[in-house]
PDB file of N, CA and C in Angstrom:
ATOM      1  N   UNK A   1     107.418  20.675  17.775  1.00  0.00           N
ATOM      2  CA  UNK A   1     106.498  19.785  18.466  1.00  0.00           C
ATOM      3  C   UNK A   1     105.661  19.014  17.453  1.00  0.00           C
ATOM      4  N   UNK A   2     105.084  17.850  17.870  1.00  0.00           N
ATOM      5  CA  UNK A   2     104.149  16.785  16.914  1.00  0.00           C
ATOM      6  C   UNK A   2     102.701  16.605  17.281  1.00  0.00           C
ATOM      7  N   UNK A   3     102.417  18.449  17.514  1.00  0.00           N
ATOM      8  CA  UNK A   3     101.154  18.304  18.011  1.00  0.00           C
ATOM      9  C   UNK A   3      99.855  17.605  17.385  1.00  0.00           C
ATOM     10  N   UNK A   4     100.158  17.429  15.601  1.00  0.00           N
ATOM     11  CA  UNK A   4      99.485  16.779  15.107  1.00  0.00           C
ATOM     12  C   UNK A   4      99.066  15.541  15.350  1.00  0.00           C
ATOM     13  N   UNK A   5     100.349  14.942  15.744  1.00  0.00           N
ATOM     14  CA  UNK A   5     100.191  13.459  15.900  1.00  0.00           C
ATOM     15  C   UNK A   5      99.795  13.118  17.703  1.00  0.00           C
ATOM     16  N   UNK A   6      99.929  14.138  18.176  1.00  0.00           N
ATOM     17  CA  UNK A   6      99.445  13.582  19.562  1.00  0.00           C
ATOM     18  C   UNK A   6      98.087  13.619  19.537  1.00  0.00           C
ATOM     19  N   UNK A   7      97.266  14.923  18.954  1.00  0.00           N
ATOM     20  CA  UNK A   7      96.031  15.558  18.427  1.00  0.00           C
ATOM     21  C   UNK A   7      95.343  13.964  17.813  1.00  0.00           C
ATOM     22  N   UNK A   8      95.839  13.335  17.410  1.00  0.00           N
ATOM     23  CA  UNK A   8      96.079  12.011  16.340  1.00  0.00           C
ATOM     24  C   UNK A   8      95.663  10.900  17.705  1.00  0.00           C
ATOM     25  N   UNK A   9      96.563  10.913  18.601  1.00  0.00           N
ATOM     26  CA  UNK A   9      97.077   9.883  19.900  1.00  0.00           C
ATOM     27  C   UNK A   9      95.413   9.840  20.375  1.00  0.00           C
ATOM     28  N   UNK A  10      94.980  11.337  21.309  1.00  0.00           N
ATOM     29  CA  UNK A  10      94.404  11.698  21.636  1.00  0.00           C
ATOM     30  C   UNK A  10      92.955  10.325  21.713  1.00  0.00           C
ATOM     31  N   UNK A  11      92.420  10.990  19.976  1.00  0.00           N
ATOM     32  CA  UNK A  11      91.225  10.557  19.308  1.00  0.00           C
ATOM     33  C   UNK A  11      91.632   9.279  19.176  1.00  0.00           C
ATOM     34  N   UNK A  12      92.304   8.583  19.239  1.00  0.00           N
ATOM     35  CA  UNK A  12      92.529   7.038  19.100  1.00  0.00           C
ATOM     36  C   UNK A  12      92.067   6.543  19.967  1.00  0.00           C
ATOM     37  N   UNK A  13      92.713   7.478  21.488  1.00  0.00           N
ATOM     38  CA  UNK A  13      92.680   6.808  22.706  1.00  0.00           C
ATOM     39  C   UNK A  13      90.889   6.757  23.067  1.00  0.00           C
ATOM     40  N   UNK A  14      89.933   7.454  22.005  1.00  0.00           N
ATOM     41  CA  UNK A  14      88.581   7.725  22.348  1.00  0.00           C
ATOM     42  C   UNK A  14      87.681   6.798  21.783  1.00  0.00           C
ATOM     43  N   UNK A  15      88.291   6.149  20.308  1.00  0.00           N
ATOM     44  CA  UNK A  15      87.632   5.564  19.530  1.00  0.00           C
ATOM     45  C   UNK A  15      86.633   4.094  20.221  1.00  0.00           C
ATOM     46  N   UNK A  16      86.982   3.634  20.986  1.00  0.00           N
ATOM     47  CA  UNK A  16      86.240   2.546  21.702  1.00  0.00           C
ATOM     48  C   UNK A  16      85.269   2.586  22.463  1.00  0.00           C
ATOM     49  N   UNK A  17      85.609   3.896  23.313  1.00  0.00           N
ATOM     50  CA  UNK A  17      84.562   4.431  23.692  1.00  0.00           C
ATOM     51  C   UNK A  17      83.060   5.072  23.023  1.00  0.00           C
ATOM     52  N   UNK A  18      83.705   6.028  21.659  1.00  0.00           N
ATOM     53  CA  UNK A  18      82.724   6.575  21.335  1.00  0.00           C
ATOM     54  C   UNK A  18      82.013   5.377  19.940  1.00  0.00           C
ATOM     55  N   UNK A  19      82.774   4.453  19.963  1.00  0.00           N
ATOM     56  CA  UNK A  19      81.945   3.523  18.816  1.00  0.00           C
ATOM     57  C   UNK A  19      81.013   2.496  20.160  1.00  0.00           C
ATOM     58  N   UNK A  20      81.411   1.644  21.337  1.00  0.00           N
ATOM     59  CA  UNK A  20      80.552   1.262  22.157  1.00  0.00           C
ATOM     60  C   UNK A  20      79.255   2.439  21.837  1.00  0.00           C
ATOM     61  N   UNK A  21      79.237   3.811  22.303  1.00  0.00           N
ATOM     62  CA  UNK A  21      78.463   4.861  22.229  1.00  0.00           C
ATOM     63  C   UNK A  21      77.427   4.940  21.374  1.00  0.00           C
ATOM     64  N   UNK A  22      78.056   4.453  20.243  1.00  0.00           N
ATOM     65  CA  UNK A  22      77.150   4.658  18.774  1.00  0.00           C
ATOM     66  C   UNK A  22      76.418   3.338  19.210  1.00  0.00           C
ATOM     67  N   UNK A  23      77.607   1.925  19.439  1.00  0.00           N
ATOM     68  CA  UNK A  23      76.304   0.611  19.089  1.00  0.00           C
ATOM     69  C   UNK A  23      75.367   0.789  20.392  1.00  0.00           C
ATOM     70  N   UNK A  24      75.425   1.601  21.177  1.00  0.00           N
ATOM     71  CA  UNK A  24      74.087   1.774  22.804  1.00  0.00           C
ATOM     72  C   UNK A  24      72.967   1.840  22.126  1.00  0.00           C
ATOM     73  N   UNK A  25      73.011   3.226  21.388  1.00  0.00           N
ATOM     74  CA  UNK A  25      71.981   4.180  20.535  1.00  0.00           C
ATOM     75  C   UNK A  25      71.145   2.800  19.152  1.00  0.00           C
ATOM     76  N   UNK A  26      71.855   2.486  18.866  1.00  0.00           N
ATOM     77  CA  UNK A  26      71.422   1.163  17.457  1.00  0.00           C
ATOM     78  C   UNK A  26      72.537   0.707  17.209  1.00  0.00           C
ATOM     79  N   UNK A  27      72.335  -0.807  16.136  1.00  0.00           N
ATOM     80  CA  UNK A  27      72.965  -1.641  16.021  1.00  0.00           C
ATOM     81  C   UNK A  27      73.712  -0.892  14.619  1.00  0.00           C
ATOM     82  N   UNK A  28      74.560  -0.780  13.919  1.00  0.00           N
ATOM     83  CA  UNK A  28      75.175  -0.291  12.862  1.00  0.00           C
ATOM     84  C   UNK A  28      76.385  -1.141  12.109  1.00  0.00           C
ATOM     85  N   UNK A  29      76.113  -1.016  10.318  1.00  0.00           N
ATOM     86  CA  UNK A  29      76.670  -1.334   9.645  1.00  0.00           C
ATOM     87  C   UNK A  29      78.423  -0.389   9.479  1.00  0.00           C
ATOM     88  N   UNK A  30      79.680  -0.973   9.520  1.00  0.00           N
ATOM     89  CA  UNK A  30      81.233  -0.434   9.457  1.00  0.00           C
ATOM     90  C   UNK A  30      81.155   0.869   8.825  1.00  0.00           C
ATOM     91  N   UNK A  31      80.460   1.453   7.493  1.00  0.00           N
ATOM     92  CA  UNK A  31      80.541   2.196   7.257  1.00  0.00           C
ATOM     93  C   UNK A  31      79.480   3.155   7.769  1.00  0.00           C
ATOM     94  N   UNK A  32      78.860   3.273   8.346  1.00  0.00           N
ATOM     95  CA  UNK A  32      77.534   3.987   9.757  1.00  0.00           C
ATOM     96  C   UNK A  32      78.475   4.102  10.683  1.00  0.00           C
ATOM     97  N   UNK A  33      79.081   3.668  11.165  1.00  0.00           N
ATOM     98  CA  UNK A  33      79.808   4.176  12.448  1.00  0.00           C
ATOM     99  C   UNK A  33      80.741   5.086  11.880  1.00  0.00           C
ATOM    100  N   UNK A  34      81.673   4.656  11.123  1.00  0.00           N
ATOM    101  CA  UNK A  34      82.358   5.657  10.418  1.00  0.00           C
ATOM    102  C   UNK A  34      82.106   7.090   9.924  1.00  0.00           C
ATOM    103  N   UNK A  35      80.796   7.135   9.515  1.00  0.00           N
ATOM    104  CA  UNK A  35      80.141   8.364   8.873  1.00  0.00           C
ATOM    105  C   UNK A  35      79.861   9.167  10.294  1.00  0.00           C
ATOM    106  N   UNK A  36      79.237   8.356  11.331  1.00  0.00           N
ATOM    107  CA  UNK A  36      79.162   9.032  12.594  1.00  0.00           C
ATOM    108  C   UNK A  36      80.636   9.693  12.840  1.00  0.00           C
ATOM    109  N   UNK A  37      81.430   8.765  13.097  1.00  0.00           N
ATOM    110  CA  UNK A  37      82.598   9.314  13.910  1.00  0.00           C
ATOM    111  C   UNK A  37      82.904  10.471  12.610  1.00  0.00           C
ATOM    112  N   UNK A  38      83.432  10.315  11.871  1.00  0.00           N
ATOM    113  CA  UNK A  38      83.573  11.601  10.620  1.00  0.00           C
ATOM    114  C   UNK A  38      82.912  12.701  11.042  1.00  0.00           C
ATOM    115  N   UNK A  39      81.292  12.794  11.418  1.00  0.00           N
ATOM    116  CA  UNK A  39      80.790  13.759  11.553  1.00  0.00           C
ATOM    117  C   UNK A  39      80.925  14.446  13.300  1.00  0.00           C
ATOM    118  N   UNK A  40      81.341  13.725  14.018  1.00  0.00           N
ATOM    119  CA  UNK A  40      82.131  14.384  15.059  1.00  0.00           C
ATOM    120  C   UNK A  40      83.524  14.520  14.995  1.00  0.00           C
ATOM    121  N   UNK A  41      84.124  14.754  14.013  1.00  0.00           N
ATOM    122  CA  UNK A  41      85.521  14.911  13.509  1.00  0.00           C
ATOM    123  C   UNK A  41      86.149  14.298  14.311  1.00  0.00           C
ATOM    124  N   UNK A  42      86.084  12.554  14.614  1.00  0.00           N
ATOM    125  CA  UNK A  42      87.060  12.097  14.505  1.00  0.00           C
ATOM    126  C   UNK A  42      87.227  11.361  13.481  1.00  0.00           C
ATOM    127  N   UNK A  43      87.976  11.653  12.986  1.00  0.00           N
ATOM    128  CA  UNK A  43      88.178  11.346  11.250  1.00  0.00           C
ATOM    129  C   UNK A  43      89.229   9.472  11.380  1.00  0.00           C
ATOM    130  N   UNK A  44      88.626   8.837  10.896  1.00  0.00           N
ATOM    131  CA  UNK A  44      88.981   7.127  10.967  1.00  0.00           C
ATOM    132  C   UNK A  44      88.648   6.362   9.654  1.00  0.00           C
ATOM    133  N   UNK A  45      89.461   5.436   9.443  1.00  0.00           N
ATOM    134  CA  UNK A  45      89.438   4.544   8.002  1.00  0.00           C
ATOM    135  C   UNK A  45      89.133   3.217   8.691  1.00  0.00           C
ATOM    136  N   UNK A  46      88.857   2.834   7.449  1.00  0.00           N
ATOM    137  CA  UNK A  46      88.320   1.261   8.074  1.00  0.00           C
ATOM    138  C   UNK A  46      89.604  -0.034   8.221  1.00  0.00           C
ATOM    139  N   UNK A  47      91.144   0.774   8.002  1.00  0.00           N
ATOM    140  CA  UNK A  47      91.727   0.034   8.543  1.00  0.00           C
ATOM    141  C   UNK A  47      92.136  -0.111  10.087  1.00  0.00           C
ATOM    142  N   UNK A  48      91.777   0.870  10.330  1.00  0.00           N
ATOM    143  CA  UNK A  48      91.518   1.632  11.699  1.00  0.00           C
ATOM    144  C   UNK A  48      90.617   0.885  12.554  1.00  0.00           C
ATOM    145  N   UNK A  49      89.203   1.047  12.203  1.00  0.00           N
ATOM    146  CA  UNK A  49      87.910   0.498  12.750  1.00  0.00           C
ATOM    147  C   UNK A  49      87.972  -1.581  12.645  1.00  0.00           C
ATOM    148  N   UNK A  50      88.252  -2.049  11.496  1.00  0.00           N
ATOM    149  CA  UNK A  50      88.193  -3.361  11.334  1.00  0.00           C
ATOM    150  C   UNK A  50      88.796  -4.201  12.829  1.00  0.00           C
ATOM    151  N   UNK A  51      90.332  -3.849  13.258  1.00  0.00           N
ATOM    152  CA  UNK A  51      91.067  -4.097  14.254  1.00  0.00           C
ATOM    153  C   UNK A  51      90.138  -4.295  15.400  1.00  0.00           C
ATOM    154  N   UNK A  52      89.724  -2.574  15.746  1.00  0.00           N
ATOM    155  CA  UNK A  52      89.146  -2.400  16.405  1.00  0.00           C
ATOM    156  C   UNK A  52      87.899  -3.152  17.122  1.00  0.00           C
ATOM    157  N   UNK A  53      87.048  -3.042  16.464  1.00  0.00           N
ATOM    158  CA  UNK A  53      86.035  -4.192  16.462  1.00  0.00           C
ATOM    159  C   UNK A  53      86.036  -5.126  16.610  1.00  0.00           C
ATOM    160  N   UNK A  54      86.963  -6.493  15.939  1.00  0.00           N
ATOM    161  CA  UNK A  54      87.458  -7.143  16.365  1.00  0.00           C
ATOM    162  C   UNK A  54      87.248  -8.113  17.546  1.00  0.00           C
ATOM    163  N   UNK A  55      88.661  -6.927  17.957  1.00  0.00           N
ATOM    164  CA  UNK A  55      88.937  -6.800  19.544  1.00  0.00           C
ATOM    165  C   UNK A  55      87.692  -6.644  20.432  1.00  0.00           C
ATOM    166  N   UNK A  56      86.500  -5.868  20.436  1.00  0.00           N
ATOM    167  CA  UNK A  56      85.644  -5.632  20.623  1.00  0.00           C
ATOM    168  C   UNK A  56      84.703  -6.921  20.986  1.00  0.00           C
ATOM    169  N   UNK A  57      84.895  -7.508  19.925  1.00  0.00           N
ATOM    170  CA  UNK A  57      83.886  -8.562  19.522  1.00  0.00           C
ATOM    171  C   UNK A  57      84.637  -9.766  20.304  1.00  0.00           C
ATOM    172  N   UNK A  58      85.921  -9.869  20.460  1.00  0.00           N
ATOM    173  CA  UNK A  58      86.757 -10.978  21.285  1.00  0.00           C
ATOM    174  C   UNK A  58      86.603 -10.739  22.429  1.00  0.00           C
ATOM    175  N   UNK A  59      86.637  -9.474  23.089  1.00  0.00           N
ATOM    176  CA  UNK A  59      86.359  -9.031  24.544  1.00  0.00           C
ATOM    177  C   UNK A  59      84.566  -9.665  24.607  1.00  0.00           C
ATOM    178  N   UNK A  60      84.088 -10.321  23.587  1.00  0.00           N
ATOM    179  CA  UNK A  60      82.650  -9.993  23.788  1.00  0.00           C
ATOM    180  C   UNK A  60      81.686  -8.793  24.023  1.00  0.00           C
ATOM    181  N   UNK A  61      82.118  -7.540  23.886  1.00  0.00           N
ATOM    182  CA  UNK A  61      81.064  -5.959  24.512  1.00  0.00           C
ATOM    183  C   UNK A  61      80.156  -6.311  22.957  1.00  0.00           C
ATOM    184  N   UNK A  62      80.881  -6.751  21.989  1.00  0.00           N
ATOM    185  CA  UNK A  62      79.987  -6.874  20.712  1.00  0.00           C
ATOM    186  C   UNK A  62      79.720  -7.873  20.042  1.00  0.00           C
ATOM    187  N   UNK A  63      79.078  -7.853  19.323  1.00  0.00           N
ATOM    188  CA  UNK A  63      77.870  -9.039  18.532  1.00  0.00           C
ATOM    189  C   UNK A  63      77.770  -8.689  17.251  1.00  0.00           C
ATOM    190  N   UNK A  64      77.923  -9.341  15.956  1.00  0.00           N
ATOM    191  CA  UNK A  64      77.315  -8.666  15.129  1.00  0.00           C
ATOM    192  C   UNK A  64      76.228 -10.378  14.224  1.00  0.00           C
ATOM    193  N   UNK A  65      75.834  -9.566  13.385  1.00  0.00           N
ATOM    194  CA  UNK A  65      74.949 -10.477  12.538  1.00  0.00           C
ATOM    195  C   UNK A  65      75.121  -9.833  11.233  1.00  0.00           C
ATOM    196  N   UNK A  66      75.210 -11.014  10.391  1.00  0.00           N
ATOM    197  CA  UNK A  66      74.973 -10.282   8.705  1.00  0.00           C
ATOM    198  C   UNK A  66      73.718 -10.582   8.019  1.00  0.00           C
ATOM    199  N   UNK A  67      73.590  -9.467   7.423  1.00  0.00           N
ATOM    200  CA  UNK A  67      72.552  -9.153   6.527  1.00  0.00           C
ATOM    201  C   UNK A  67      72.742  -9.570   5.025  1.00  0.00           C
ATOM    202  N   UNK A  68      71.783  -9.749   4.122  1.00  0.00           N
ATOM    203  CA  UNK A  68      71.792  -9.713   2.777  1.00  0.00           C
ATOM    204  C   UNK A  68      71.759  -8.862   2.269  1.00  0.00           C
ATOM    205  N   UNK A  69      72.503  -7.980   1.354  1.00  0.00           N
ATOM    206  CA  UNK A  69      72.520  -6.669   0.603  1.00  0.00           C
ATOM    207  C   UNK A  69      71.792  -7.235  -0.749  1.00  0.00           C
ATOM    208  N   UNK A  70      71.288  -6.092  -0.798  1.00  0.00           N
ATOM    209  CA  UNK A  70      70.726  -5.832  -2.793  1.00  0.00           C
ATOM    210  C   UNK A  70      71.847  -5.541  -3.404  1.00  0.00           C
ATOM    211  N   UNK A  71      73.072  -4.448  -3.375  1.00  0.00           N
ATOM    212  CA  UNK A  71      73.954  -4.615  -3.876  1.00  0.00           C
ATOM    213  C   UNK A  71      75.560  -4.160  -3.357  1.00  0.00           C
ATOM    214  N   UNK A  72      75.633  -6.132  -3.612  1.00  0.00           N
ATOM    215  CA  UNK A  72      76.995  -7.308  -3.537  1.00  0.00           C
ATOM    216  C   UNK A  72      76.941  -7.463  -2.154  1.00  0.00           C
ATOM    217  N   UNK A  73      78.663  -8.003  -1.422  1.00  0.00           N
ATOM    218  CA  UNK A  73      78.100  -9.088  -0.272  1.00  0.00           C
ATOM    219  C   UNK A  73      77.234  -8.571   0.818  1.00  0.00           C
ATOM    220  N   UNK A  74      76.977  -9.654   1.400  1.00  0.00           N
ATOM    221  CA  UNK A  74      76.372  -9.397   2.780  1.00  0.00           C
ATOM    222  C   UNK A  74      77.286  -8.410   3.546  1.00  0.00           C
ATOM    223  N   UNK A  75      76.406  -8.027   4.519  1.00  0.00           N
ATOM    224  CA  UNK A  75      76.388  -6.782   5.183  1.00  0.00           C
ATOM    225  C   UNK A  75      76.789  -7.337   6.620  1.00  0.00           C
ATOM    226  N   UNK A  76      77.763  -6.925   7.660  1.00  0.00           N
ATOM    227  CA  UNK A  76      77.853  -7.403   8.989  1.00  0.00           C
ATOM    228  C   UNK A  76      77.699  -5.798   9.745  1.00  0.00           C
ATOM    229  N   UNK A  77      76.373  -6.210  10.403  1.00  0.00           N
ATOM    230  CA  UNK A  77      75.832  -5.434  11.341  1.00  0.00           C
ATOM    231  C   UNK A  77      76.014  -5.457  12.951  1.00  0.00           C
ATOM    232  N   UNK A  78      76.852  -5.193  13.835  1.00  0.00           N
ATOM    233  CA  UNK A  78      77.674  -5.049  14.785  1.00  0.00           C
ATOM    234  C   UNK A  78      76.153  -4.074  15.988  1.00  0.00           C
ATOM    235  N   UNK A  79      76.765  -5.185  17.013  1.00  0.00           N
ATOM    236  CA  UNK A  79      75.531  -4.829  17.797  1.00  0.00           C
ATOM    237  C   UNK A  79      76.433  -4.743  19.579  1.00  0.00           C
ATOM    238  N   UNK A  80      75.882  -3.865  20.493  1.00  0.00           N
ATOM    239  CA  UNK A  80      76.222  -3.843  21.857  1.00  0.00           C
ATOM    240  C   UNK A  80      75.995  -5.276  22.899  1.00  0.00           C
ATOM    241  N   UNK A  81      76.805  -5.912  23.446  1.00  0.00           N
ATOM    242  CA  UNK A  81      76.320  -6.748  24.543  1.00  0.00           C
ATOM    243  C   UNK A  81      75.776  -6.523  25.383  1.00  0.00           C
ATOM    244  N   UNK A  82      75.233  -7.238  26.608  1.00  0.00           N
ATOM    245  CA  UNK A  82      75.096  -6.865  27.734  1.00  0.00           C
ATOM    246  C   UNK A  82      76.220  -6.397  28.708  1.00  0.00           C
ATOM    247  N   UNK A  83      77.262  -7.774  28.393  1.00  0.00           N
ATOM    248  CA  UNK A  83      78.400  -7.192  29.299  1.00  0.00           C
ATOM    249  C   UNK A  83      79.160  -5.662  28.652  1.00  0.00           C
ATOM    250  N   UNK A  84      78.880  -5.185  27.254  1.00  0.00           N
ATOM    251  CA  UNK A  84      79.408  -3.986  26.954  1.00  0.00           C
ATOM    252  C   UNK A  84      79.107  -2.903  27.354  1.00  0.00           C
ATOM    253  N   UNK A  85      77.422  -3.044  27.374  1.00  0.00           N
ATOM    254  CA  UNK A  85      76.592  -1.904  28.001  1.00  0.00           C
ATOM    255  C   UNK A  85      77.161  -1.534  29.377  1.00  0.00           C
ATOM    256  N   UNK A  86      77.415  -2.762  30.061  1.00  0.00           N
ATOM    257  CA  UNK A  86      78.223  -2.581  31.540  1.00  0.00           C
ATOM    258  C   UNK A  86      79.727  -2.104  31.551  1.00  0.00           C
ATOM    259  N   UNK A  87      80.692  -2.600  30.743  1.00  0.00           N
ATOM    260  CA  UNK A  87      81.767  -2.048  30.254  1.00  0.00           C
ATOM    261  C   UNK A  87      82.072  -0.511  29.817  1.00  0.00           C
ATOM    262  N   UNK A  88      80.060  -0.100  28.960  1.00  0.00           N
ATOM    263  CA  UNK A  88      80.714   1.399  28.548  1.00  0.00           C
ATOM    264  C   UNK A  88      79.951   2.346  29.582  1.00  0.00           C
ATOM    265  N   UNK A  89      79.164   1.152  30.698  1.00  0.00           N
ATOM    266  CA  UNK A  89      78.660   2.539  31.579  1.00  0.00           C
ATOM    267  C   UNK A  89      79.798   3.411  32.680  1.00  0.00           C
ATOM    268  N   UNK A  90      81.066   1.870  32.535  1.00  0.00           N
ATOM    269  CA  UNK A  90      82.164   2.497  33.525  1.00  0.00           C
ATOM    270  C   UNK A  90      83.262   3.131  32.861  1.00  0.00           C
ATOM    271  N   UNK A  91      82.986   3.229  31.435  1.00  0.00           N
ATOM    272  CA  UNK A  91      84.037   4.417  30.816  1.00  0.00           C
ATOM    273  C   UNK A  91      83.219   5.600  30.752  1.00  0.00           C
ATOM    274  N   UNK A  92      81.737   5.880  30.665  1.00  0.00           N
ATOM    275  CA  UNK A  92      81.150   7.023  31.501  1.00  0.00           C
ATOM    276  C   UNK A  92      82.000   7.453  32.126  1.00  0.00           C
ATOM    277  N   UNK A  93      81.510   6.565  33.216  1.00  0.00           N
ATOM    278  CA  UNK A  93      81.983   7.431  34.632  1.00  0.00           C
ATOM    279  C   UNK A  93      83.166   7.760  34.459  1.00  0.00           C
ATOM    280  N   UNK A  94      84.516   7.097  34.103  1.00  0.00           N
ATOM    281  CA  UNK A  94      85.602   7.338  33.902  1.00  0.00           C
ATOM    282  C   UNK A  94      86.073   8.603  33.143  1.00  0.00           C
ATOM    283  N   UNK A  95      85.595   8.588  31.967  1.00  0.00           N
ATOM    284  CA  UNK A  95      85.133   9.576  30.864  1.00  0.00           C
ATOM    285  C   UNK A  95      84.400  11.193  31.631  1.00  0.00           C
ATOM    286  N   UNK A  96      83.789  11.069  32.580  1.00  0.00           N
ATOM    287  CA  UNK A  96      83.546  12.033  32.844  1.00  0.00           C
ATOM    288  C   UNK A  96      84.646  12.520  34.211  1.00  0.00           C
ATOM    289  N   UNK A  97      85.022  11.359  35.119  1.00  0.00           N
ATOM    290  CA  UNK A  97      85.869  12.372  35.970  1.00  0.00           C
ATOM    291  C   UNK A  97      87.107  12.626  35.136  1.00  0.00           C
ATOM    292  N   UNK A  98      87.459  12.229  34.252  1.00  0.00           N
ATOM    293  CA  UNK A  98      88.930  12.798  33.414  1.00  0.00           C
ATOM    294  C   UNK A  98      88.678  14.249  33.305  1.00  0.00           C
ATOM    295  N   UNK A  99      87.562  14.436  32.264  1.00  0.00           N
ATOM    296  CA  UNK A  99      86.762  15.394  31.814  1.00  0.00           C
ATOM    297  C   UNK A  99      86.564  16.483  33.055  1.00  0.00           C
ATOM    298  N   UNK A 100      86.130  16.184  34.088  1.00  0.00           N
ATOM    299  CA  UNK A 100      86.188  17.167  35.401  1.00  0.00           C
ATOM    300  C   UNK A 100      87.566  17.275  35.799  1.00  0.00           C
ATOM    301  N   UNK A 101      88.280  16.801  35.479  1.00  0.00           N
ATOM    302  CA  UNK A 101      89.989  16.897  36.311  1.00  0.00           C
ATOM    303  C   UNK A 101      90.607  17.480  35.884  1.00  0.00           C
ATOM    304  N   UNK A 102      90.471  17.464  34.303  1.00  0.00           N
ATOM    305  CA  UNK A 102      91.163  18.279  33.179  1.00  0.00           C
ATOM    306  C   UNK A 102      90.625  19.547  32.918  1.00  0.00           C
ATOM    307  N   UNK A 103      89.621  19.698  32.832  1.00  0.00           N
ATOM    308  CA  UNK A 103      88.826  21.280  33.506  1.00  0.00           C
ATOM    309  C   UNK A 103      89.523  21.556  34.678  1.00  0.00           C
ATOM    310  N   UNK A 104      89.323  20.982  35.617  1.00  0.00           N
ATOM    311  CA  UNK A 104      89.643  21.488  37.255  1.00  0.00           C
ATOM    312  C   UNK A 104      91.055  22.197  36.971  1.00  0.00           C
ATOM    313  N   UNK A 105      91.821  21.232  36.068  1.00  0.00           N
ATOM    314  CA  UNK A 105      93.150  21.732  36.323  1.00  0.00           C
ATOM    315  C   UNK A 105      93.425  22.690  35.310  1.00  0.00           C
ATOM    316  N   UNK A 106      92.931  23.054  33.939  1.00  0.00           N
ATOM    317  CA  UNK A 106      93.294  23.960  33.567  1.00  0.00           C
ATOM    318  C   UNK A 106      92.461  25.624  33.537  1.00  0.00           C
ATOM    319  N   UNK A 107      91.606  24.856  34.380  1.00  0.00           N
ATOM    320  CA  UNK A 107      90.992  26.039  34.707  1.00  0.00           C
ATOM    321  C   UNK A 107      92.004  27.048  36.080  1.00  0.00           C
ATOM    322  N   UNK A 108      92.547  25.632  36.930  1.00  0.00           N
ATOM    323  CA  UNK A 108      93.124  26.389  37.946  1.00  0.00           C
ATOM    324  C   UNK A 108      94.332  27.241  37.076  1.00  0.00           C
ATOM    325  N   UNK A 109      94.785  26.359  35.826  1.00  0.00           N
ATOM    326  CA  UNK A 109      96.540  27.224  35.537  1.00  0.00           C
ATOM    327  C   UNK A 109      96.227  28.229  34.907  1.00  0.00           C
ATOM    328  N   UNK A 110      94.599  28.817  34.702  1.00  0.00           N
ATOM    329  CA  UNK A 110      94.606  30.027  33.561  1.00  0.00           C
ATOM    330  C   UNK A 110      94.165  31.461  34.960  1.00  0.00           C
ATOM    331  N   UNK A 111      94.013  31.021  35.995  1.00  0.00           N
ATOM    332  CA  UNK A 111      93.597  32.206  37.492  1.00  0.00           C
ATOM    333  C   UNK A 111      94.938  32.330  37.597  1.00  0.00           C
TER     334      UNK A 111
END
């Protein structure tokens, strides 16, 4: 079996969700979100995240603005929309009945 790589599938399929998540909380620089997601082990590179965002930013849920660094280039600081905030309140909800269904059901196959 390729449980690794589904284990892999999984956290991919989460990443949009839980980076919307991060920009709710504050606005954050590519490598800040990254260090977040790392520290909830989902482990992601920034060839990974760049795409991502993106897309993000074409859907409009995100915004960013750049900053001036002290040291080398400017900094692009990635921020939540309005329409995203609305976008990630219905992967909540979504997010949580999965989360109840997938309990429900493996709770029923272990009785």
């Amino acid at each position: 079996m390729e449980t690794e790589k589904n284990i892999a599938q999984m956290r991919k399929g989460v990443l949009e969700y839980c980076i919307l998540h991060i920009l709710s909380q504050h606005e954050a620089y590519t490598s800040d979100i990254i260090d977040l997601l790392k520290k909830s082990h989902l482990i992601i590179v920034e060839g990974t995240l760049y795409p991502l965002l993106n897309r993000l930013k074409n859907d409009e849920l995100l915004t960013y603005r750049w900053e001036e660094s002290r040291s080398g280039p400017p900094r692009k600081y990635y921020n939540i929309t309005d329409l995203g905030k609305i976008y990630l309140s219905d992967l909540d909800k979504s997010w949580k009945e999965l989360v109840n269904s997938v309990n429900s059901l493996t709770t029923q196959s272990s009785n």
